[in-house]
C-alpha atoms as a PDB file:
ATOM      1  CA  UNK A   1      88.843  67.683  74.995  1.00  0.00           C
ATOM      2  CA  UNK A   2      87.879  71.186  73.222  1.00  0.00           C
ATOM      3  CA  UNK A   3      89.012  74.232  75.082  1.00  0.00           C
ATOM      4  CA  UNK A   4      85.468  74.925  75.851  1.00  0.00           C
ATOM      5  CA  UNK A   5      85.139  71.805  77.771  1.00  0.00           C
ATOM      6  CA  UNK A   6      88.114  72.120  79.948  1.00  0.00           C
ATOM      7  CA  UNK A   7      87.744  75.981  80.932  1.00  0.00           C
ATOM      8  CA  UNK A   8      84.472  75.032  81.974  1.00  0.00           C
ATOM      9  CA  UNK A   9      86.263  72.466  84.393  1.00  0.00           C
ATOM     10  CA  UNK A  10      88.950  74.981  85.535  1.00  0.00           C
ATOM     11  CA  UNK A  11      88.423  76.200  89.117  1.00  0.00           C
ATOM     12  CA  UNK A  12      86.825  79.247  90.030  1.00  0.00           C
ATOM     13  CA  UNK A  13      84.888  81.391  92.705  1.00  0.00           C
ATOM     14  CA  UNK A  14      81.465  79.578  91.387  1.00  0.00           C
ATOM     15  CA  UNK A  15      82.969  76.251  91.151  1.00  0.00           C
ATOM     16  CA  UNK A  16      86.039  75.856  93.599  1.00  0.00           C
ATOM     17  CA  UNK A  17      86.841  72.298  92.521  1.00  0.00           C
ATOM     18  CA  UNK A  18      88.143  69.259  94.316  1.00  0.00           C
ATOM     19  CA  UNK A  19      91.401  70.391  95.045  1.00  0.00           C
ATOM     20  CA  UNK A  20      90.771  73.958  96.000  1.00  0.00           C
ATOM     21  CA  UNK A  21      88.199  72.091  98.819  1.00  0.00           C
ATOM     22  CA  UNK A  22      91.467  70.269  99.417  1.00  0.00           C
ATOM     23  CA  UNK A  23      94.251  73.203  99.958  1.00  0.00           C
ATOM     24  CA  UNK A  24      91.201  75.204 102.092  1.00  0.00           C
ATOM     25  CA  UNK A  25      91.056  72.120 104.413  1.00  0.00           C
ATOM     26  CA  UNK A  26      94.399  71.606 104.919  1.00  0.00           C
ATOM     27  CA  UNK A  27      94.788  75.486 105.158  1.00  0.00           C
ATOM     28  CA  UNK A  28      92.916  75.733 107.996  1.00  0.00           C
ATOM     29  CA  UNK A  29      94.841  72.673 109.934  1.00  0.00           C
ATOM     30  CA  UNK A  30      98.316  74.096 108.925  1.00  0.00           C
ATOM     31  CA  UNK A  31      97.417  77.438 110.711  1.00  0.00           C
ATOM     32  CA  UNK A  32      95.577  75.668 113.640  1.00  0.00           C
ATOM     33  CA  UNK A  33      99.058  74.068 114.250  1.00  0.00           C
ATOM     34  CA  UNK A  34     100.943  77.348 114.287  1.00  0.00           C
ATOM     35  CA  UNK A  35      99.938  78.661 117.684  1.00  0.00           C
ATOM     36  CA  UNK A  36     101.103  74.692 118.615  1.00  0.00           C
ATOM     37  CA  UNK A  37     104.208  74.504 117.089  1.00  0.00           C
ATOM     38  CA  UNK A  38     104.735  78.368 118.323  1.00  0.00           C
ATOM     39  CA  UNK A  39     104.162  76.902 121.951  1.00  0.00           C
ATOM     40  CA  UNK A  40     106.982  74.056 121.811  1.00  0.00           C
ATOM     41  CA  UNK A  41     109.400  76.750 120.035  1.00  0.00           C
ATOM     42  CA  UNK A  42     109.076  78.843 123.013  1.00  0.00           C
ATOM     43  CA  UNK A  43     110.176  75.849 125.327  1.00  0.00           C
ATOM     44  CA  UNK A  44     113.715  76.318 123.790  1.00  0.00           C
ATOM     45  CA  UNK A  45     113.808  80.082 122.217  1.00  0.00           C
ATOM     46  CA  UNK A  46     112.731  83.651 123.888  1.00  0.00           C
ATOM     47  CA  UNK A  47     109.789  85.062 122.375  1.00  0.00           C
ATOM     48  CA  UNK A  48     112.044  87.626 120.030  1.00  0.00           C
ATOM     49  CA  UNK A  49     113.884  84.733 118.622  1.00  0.00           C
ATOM     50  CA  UNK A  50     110.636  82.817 117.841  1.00  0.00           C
ATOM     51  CA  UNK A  51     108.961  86.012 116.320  1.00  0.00           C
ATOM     52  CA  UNK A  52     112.430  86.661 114.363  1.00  0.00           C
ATOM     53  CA  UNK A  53     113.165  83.073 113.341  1.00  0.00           C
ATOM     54  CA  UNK A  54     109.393  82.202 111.919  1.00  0.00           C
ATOM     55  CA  UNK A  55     109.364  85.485 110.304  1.00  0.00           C
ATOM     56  CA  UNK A  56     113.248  85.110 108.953  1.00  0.00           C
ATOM     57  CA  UNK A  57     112.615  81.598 107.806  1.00  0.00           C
ATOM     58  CA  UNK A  58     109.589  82.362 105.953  1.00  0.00           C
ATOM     59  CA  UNK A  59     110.851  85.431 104.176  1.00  0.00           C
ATOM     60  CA  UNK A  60     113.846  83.064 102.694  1.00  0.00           C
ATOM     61  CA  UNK A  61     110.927  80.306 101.768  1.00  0.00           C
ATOM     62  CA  UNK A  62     109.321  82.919  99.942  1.00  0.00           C
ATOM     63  CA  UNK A  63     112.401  84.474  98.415  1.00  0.00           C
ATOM     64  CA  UNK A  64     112.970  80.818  96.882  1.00  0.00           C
ATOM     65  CA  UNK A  65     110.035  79.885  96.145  1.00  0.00           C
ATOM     66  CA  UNK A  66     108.609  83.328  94.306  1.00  0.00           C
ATOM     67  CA  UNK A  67     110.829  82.967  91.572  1.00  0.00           C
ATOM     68  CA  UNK A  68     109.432  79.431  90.411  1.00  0.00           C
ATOM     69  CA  UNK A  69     106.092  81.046  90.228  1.00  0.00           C
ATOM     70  CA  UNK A  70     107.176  83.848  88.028  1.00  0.00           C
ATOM     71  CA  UNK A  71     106.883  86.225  91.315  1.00  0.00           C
ATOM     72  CA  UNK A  72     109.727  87.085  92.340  1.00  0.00           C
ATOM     73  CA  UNK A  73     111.050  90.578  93.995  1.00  0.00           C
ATOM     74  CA  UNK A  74     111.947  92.274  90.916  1.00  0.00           C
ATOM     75  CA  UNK A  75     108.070  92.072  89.916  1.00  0.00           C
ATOM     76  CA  UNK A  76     107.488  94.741  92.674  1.00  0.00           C
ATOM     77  CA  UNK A  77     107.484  98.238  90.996  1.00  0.00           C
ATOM     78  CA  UNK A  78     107.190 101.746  92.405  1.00  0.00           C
ATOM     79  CA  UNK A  79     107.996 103.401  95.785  1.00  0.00           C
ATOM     80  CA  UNK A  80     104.239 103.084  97.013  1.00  0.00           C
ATOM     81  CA  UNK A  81     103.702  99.401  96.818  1.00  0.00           C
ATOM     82  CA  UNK A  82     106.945  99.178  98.186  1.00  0.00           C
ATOM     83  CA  UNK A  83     106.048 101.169 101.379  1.00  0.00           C
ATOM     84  CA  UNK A  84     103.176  99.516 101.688  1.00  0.00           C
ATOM     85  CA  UNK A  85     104.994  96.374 102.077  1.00  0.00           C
ATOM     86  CA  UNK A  86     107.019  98.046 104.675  1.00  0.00           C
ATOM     87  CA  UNK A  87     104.252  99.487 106.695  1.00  0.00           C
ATOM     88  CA  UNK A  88     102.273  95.777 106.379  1.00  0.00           C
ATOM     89  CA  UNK A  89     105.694  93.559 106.827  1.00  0.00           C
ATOM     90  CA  UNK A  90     105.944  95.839 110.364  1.00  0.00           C
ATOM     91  CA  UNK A  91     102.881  96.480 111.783  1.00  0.00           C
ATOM     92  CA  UNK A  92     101.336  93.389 110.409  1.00  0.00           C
ATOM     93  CA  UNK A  93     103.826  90.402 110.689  1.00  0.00           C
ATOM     94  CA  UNK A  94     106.676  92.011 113.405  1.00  0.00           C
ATOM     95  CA  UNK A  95     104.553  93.578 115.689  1.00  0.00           C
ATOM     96  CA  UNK A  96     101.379  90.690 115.781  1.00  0.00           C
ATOM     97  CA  UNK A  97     104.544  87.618 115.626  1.00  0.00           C
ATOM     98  CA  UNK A  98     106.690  89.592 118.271  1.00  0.00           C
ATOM     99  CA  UNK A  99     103.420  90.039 120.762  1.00  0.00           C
ATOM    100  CA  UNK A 100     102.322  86.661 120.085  1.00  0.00           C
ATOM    101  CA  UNK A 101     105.494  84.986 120.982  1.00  0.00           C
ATOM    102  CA  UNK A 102     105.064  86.878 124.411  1.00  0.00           C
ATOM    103  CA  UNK A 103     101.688  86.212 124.849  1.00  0.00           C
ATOM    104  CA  UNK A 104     102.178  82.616 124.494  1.00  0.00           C
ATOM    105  CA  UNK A 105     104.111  82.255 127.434  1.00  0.00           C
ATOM    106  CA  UNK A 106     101.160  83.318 129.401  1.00  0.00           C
ATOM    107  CA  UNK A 107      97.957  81.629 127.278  1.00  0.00           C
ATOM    108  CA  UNK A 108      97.761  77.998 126.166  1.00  0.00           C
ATOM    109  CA  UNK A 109      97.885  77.779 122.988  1.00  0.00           C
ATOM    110  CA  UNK A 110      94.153  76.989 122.504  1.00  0.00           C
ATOM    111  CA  UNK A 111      93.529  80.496 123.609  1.00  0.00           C
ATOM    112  CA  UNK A 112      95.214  82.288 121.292  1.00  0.00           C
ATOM    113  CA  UNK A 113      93.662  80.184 117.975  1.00  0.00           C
ATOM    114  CA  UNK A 114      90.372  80.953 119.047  1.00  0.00           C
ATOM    115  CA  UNK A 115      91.676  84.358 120.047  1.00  0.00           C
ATOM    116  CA  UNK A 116      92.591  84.604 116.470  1.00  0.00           C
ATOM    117  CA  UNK A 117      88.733  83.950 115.307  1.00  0.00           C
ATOM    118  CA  UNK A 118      88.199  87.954 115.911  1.00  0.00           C
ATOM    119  CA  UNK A 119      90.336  88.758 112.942  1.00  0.00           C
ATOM    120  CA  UNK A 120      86.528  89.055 110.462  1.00  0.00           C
ATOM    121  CA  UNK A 121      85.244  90.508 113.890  1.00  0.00           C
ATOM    122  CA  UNK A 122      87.940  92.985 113.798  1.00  0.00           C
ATOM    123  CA  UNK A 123      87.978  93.718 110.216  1.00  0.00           C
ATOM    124  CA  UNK A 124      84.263  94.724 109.614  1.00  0.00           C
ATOM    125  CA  UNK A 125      84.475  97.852 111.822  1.00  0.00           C
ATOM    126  CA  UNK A 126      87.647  99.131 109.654  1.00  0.00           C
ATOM    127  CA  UNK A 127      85.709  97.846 106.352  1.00  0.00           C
ATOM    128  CA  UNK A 128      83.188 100.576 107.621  1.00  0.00           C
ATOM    129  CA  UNK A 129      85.536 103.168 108.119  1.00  0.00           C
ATOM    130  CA  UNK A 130      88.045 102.698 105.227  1.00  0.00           C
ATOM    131  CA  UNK A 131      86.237 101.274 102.535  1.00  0.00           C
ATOM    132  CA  UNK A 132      82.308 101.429 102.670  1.00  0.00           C
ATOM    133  CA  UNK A 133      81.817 100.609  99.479  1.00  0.00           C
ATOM    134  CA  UNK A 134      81.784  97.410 100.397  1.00  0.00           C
ATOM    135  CA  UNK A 135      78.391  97.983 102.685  1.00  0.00           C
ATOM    136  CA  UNK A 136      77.886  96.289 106.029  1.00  0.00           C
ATOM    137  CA  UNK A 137      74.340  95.409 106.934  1.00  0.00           C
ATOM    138  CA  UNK A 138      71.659  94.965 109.785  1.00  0.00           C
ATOM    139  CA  UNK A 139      72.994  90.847 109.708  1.00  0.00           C
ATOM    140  CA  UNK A 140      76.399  92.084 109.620  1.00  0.00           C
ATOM    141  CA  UNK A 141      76.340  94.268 112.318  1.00  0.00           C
ATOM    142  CA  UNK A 142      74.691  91.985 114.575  1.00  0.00           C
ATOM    143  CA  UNK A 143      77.324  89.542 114.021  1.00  0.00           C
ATOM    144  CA  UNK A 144      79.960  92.013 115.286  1.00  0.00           C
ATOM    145  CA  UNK A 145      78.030  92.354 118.473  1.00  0.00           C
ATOM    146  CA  UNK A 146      77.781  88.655 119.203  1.00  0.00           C
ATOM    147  CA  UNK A 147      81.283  88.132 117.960  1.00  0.00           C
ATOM    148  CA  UNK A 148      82.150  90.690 120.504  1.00  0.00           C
ATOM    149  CA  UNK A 149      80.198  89.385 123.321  1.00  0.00           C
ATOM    150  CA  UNK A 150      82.011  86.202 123.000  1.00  0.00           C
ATOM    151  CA  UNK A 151      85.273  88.332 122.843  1.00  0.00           C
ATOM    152  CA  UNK A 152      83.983  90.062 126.517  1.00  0.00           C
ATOM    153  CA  UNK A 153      83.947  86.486 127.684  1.00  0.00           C
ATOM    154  CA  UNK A 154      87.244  84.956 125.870  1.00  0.00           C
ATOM    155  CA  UNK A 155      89.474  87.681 127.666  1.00  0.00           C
ATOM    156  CA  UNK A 156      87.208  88.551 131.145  1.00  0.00           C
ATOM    157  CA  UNK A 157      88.652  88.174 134.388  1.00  0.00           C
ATOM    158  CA  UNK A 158      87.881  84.272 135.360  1.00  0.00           C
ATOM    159  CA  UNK A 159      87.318  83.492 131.722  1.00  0.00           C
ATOM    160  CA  UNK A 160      89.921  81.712 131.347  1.00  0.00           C
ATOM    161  CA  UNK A 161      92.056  80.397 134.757  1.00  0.00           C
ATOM    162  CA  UNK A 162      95.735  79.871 134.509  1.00  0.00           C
ATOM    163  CA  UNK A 163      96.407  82.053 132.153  1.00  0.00           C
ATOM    164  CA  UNK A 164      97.413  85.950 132.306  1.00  0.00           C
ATOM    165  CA  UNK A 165      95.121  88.960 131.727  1.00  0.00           C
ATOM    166  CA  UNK A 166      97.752  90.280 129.852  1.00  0.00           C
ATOM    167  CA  UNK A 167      98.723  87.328 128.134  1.00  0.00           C
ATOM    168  CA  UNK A 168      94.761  87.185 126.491  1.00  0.00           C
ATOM    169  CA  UNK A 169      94.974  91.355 125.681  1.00  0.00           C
ATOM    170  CA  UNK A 170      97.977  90.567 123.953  1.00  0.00           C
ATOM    171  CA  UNK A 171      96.160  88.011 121.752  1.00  0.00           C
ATOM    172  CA  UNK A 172      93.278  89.896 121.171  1.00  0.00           C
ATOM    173  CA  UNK A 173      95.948  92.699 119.650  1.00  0.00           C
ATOM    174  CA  UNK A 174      97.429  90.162 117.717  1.00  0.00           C
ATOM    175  CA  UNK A 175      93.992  89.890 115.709  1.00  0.00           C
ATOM    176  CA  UNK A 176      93.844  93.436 115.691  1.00  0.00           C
ATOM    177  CA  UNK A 177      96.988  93.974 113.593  1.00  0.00           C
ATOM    178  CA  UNK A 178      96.263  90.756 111.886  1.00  0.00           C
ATOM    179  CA  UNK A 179      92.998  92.724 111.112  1.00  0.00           C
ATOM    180  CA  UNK A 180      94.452  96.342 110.417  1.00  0.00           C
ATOM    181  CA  UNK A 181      96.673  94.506 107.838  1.00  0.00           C
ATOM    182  CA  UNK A 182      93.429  93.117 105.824  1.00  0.00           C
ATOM    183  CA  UNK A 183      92.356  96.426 105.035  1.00  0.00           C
ATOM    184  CA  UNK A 184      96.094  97.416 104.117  1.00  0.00           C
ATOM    185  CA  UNK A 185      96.336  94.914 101.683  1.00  0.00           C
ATOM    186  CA  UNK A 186      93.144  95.739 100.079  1.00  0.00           C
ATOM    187  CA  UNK A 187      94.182  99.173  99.740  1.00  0.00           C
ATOM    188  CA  UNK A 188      97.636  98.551  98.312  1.00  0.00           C
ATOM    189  CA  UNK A 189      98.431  98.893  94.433  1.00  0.00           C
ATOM    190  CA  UNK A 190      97.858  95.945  92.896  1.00  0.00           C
ATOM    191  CA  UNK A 191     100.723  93.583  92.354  1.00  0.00           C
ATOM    192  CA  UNK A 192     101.867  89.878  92.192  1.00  0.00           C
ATOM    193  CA  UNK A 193     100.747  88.363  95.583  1.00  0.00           C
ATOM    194  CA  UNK A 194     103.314  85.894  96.333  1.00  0.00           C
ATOM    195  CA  UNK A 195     106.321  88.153  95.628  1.00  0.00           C
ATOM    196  CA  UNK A 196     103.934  91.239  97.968  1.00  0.00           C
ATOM    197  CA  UNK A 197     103.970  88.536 100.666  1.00  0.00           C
ATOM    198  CA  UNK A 198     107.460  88.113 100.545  1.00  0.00           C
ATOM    199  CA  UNK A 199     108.516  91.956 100.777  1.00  0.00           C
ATOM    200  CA  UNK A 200     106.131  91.856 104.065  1.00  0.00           C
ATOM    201  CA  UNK A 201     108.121  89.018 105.694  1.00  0.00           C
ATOM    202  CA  UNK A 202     111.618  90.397 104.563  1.00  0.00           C
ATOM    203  CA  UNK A 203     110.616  94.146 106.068  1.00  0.00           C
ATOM    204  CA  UNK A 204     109.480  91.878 108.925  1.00  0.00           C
ATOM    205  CA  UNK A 205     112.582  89.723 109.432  1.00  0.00           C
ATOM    206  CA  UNK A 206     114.595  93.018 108.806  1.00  0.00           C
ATOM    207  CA  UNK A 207     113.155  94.515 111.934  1.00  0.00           C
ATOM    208  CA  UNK A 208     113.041  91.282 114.281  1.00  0.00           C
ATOM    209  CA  UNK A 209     116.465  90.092 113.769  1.00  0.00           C
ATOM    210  CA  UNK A 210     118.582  92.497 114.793  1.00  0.00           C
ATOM    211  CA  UNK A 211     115.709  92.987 117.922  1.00  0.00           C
ATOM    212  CA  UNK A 212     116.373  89.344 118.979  1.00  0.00           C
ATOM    213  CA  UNK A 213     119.825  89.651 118.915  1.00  0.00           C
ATOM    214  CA  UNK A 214     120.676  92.693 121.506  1.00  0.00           C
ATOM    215  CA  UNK A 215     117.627  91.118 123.680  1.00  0.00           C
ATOM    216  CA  UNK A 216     118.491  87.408 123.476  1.00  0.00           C
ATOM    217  CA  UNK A 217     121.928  87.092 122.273  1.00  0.00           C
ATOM    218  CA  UNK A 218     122.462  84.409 119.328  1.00  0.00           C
ATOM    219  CA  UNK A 219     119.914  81.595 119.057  1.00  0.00           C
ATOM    220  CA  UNK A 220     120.948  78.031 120.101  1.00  0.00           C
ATOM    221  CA  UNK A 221     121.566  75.665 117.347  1.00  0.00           C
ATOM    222  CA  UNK A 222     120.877  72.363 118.957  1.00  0.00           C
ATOM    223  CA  UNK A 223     117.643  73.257 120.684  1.00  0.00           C
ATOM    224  CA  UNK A 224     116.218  69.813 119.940  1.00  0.00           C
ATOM    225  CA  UNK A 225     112.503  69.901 119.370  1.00  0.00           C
ATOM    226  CA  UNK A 226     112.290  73.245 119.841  1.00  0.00           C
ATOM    227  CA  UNK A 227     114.389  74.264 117.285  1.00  0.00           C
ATOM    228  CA  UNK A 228     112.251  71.581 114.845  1.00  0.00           C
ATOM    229  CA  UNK A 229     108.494  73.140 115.805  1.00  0.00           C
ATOM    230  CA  UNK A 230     110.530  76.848 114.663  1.00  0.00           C
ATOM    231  CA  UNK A 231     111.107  75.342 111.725  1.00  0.00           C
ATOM    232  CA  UNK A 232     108.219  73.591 110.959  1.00  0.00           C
ATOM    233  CA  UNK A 233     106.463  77.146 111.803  1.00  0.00           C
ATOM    234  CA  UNK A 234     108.419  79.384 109.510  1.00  0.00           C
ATOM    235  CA  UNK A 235     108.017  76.738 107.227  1.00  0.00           C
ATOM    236  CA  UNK A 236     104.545  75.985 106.778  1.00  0.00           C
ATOM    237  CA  UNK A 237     102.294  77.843 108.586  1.00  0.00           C
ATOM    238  CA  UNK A 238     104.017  81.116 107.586  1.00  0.00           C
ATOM    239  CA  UNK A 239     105.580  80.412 104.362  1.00  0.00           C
ATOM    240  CA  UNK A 240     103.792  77.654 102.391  1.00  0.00           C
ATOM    241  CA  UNK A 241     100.693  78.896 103.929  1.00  0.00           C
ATOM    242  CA  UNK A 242     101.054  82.244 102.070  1.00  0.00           C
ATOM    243  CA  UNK A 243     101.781  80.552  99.097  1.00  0.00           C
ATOM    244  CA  UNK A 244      98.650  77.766  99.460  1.00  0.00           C
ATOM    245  CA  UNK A 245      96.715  81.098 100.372  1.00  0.00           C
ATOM    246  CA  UNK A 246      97.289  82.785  97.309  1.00  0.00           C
ATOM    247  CA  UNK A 247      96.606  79.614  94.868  1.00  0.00           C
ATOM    248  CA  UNK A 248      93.262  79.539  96.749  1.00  0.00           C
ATOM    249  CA  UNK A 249      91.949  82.707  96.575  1.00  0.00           C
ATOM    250  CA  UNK A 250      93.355  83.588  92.934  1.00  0.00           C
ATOM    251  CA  UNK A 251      91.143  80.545  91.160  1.00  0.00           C
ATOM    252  CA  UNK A 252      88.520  80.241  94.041  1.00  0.00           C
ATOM    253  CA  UNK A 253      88.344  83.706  95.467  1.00  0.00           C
ATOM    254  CA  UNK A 254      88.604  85.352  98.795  1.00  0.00           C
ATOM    255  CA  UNK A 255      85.240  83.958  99.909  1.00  0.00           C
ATOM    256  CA  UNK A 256      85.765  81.056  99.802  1.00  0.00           C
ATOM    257  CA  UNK A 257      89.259  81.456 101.055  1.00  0.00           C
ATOM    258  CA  UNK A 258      86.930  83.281 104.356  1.00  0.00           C
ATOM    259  CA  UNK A 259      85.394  79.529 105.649  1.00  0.00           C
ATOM    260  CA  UNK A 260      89.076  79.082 107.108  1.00  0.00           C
ATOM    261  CA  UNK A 261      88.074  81.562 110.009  1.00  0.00           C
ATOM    262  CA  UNK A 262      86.062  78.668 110.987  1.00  0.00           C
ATOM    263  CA  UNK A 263      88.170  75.952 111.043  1.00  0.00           C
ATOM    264  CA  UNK A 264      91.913  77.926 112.258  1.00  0.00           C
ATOM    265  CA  UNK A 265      90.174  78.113 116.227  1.00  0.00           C
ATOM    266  CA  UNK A 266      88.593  74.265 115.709  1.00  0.00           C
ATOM    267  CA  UNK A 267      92.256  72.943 114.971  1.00  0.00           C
ATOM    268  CA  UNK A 268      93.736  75.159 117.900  1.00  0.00           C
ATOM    269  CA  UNK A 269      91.399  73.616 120.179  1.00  0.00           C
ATOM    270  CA  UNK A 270      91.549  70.167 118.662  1.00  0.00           C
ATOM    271  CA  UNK A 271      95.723  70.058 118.897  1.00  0.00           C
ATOM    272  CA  UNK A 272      95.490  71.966 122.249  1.00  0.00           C
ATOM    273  CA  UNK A 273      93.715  69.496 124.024  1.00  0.00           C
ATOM    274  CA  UNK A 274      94.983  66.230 121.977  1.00  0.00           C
ATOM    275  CA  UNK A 275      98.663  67.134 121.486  1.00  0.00           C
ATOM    276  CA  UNK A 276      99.444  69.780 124.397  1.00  0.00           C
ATOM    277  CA  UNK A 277      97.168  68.624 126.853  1.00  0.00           C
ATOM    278  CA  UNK A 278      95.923  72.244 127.867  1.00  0.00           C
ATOM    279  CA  UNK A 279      93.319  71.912 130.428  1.00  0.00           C
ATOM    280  CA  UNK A 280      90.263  74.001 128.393  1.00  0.00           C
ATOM    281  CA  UNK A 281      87.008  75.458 130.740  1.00  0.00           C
ATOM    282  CA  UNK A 282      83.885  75.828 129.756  1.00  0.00           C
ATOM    283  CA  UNK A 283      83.966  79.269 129.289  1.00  0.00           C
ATOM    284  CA  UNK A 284      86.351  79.290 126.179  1.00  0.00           C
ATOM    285  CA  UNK A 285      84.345  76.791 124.362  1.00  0.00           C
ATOM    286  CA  UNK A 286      81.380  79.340 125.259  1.00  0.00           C
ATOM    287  CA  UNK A 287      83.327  81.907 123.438  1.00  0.00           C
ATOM    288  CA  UNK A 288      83.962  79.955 120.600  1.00  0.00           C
ATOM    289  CA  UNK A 289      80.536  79.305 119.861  1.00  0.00           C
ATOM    290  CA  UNK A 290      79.646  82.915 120.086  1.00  0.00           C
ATOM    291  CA  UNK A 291      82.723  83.969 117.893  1.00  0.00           C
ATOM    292  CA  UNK A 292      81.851  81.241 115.456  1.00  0.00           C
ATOM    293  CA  UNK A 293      78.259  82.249 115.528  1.00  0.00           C
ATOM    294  CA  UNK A 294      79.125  85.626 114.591  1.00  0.00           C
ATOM    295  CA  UNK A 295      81.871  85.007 111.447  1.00  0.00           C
ATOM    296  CA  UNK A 296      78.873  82.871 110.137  1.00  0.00           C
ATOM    297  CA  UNK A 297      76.374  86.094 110.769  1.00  0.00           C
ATOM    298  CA  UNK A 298      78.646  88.188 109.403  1.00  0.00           C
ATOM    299  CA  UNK A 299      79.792  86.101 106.211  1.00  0.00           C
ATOM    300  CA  UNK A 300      76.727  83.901 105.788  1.00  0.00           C
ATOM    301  CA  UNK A 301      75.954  84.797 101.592  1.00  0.00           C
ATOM    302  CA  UNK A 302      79.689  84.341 101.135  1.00  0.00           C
ATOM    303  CA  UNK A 303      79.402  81.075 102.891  1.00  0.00           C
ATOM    304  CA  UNK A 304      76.175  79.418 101.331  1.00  0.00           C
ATOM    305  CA  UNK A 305      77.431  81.029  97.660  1.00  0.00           C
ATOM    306  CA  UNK A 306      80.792  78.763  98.331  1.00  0.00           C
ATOM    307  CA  UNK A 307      79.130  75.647  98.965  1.00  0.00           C
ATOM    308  CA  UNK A 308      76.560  75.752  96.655  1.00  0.00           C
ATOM    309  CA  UNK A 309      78.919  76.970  94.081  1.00  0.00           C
ATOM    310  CA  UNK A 310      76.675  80.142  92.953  1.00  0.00           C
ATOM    311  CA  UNK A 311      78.767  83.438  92.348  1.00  0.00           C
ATOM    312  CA  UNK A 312      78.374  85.566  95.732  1.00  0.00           C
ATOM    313  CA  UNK A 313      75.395  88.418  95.401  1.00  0.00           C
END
């Protein structure tokens, strides 16, 4: 096969390929099962030692793993990418995990995947703010406002019974740090992703740990199940994830890499009811239309240029 022939098949943003359709999939079902596997943790850990253990856990995955990818920490040069990772590894992965963890005592877990759906809601008012050059639009902006109407209905009083008004806040500022870190990242220098991601979970786990200690005392050792969901969260939802993430987006591109916000609340919903057996009302499925509806407003060229394979406009 001449060289011609087989670049032609390698994967990229106009042609994502097989496998790339593959990873984005299962992507989206390995995150869906976070908020899950977050919920059974909690039945044997306090919410520090959940937020500390995923975010410990993950930072050692990531420390092993970058290495093997030729990304490891030493890769990271310069003070300012360094405190970016800092900033991002604390207000974006030990603030959102610690609040989350809390939160989840309070939501089912259903609540907080779709909850999570805001994150592109979120992120196109800062994309306005801190970097216009990337425009925002009459179609984007209405898909903001319907986004946010189903937002208004997600965390209203009565919107969803059984569960805590504070509990659903604390959700919807989960997506907003989960957001805030977005445009972070796309402002930091560049540098090799996987070893970035790790900094961010070690400056994390640097600031949970010692948290979860003086609040919770050491963590139990023979929790059971609980202790196996904390693993399996650190594990793959945090840690592989970030690694599947970045394979995706650097030979398919962060478009395509987008269509997850579509399928992270569908799983959360799919293993809340199936697996958890969270009682759902109408109203949250209402607000996961309208969410839903507005991601697709909002990323709809990006959407239709990823399945049709066409480079975005």
């Amino acid at each position: 096969m001449s060289a011609t022939a087989a670049s032609a098949q390698d994967p990229s943003p106009s042609a994502p390929g097989v496998l790339n359709w593959v990873l984005v999939i299962g992507l989206g079902v390995i995150w869906g099962t976070a908020f899950m596997s977050g919920a059974l943790a909690l039945e044997g850990y306090g919410p520090w030692w959940v937020a500390a253990g995923r975010t410990g856990l993950a930072a050692l995955t990531l420390a092993i793993a970058g290495p093997f990818v030729g990304q490891g920490l030493s890769r990271l040069e310069g003070r300012r990418i360094w405190g970016f990772a800092i900033v991002i590894g604390v207000g974006a992965i030990a603030v959102p995990f610690a609040v989350l963890a809390w939160a989840l005592q309070y939501v089912p877990s259903a609540f907080a995947g779709v909850a999570m759906g805001a994150v592109p809601l979120l992120t196109l008012p800062l994309i306005a703010i801190f970097s216009p050059e990337e425009g925002i639009g009459p179609r984007r902006i209405a898909g903001v406002c319907l986004g946010f109407v189903g937002l208004a209905l997600l965390v209203g009083p009565g919107a969803f019974e059984g569960g805590s008004f504070a509990g659903r806040m604390g959700c919807i500022v989960v997506a907003s740090c989960y957001a805030v870190g977005s445009i972070l990242t796309r402002r930091a220098p560049k540098a090799p992703p996987v070893a970035f991601a790790t900094a961010t979970m070690i400056a994390g786990a640097i600031v949970l740990l010692p948290v979860a200690f003086v609040l919770e005392g050491p963590p139990p050792l023979d929790a059971g199940w609980p202790l196996l969901a904390l693993i399996y969260l650190a594990i793959l939802p945090t840690g592989a994830a970030a690694i599947i993430r970045v394979r995706v987006i650097s030979t398919a591109g962060s478009l395509f890499m987008g269509l997850t916000s579509y399928m992270v609340p569908v799983w959360s919903v799919i293993f809340g009811i199936t697996l958890m057996g969270e009682t759902l009302p109408r109203a949250l499925f209402y607000a996961l239309g309208l969410i839903l509806a507005g991601i697709l407003l909002i990323q709809w060229r990006s959407i239709m240029a990823a399945l049709r394979r066409e480079p975005p406009a």
